[in-house]
C-alpha atoms as a PDB file:
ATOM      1  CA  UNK A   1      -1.053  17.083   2.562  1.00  0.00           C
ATOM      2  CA  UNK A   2       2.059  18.673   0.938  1.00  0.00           C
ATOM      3  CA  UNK A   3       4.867  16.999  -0.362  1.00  0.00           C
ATOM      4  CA  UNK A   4       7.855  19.685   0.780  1.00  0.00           C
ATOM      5  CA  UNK A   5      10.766  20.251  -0.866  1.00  0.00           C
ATOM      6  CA  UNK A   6      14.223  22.831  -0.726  1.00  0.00           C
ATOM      7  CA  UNK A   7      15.965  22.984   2.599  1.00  0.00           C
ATOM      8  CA  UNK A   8      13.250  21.160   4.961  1.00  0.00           C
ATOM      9  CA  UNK A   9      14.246  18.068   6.663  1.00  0.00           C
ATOM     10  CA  UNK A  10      10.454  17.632   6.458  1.00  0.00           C
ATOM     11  CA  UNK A  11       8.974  14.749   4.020  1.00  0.00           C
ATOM     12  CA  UNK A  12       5.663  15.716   4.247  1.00  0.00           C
ATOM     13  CA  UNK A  13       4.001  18.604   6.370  1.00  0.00           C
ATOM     14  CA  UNK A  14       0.790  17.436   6.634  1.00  0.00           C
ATOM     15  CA  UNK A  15      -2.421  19.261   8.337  1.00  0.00           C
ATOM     16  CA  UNK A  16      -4.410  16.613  10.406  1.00  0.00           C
ATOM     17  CA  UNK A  17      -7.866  16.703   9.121  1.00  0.00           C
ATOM     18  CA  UNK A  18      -9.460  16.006  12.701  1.00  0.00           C
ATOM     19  CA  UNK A  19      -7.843  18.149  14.426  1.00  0.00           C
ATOM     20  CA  UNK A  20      -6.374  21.006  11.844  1.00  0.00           C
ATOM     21  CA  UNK A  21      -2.926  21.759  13.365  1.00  0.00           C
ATOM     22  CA  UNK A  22      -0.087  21.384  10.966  1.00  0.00           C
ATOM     23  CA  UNK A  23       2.867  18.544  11.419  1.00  0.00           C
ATOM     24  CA  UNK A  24       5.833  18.125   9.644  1.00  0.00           C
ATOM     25  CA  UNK A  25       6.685  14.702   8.701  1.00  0.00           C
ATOM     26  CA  UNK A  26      10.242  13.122   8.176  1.00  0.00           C
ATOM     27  CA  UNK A  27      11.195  12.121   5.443  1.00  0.00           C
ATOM     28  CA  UNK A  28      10.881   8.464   5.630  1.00  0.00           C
ATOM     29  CA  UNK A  29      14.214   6.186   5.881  1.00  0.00           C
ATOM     30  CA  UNK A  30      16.072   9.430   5.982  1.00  0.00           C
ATOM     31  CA  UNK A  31      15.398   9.844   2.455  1.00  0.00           C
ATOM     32  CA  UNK A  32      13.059  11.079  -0.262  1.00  0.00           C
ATOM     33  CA  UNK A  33      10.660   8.491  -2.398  1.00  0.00           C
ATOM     34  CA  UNK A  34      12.241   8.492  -5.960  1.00  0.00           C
ATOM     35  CA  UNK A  35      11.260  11.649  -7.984  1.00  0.00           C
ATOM     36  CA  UNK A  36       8.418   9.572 -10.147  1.00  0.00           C
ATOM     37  CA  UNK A  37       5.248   9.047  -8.929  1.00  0.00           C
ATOM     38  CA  UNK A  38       5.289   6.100 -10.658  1.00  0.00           C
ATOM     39  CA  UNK A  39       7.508   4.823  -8.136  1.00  0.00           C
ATOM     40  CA  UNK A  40       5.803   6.006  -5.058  1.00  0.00           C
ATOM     41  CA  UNK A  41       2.192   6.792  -3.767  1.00  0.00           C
ATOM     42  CA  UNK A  42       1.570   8.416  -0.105  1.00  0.00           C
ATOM     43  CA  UNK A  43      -2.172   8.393   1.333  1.00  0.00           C
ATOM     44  CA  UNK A  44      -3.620   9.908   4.188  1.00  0.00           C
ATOM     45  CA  UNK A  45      -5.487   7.742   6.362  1.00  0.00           C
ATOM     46  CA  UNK A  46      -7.810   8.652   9.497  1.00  0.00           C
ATOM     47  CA  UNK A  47     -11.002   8.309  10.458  1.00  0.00           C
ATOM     48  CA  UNK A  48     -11.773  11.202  13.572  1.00  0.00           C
ATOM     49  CA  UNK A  49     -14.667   8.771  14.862  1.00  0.00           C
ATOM     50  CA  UNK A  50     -11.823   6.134  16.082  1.00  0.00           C
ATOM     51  CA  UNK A  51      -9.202   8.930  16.769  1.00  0.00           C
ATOM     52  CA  UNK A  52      -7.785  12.221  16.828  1.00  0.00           C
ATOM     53  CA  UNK A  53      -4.568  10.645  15.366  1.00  0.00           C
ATOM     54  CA  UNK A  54      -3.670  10.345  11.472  1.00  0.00           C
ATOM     55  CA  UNK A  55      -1.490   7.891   9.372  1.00  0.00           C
ATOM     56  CA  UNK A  56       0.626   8.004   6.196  1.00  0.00           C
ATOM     57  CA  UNK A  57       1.286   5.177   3.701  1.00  0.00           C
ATOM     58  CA  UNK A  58       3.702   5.586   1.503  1.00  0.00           C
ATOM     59  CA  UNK A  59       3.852   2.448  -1.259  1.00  0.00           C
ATOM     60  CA  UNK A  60       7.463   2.874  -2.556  1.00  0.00           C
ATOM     61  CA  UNK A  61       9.308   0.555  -5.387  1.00  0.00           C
ATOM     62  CA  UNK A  62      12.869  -0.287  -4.302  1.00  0.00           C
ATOM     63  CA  UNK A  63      15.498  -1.723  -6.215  1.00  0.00           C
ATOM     64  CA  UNK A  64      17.380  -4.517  -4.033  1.00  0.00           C
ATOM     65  CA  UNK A  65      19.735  -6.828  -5.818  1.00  0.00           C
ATOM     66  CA  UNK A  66      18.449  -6.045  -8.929  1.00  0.00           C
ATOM     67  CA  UNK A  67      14.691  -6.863  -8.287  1.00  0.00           C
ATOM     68  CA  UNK A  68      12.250  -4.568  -8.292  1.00  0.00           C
ATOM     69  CA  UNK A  69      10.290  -5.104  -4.989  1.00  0.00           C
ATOM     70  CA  UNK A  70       7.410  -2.971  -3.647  1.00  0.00           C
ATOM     71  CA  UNK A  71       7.352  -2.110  -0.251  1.00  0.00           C
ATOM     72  CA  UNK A  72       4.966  -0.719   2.341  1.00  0.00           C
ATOM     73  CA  UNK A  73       5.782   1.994   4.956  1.00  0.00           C
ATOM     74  CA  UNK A  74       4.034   3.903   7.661  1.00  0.00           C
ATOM     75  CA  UNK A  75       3.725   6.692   9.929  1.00  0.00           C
ATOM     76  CA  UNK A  76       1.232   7.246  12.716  1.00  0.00           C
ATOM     77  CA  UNK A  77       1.295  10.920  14.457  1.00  0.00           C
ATOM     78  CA  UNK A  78       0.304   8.400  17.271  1.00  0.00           C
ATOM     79  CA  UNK A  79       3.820   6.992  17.804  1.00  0.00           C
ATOM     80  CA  UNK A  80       7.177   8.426  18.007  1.00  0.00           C
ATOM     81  CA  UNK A  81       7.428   9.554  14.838  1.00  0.00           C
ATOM     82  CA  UNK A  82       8.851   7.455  12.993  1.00  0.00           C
ATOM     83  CA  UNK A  83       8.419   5.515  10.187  1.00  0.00           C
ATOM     84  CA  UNK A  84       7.610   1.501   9.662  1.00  0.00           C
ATOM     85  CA  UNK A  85       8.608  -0.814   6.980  1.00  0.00           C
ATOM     86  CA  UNK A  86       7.176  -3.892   5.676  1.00  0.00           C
END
């Protein structure tokens, strides 16, 4: 998994372990994770017994109303392609 950067609207471009074709990944709320990777983590996640498919977590610390709050989002090449936040 790459993080991509420069003139991509790509997040990540990520090549799916179980099947080895490339995807690129939006970036996810139509932005970047902050620039520290003390703010953010992203992990691949699949397991080619189950399914062909792969998934992204990206733990990301926002700042909302002056509270630091962690949240959780996701991406599954299953769906649409788009990202989930909890």
């Amino acid at each position: 998994m790459e993080e991509s950067s420069g003139k991509w609207d790509a997040g990540y471009v990520v090549c799916n372990p179980a099947t080895e074709q490339w995807t690129a990944v939006p970036c996810c709320d139509g932005r970047r994770p902050p620039a520290s990777t003390s703010d953010s983590h992203t992990y691949l996640a699949f397991d080619p017994d189950v399914s062909s498919h792969f998934h992204l977590l990206l733990f990301w610390e926002d700042e909302e109303h002056g509270e630091s709050l962690m949240t959780v989002h996701a991406y599954s090449s299953e769906t649409t392609g788009a990202w989930t936040r909890s």
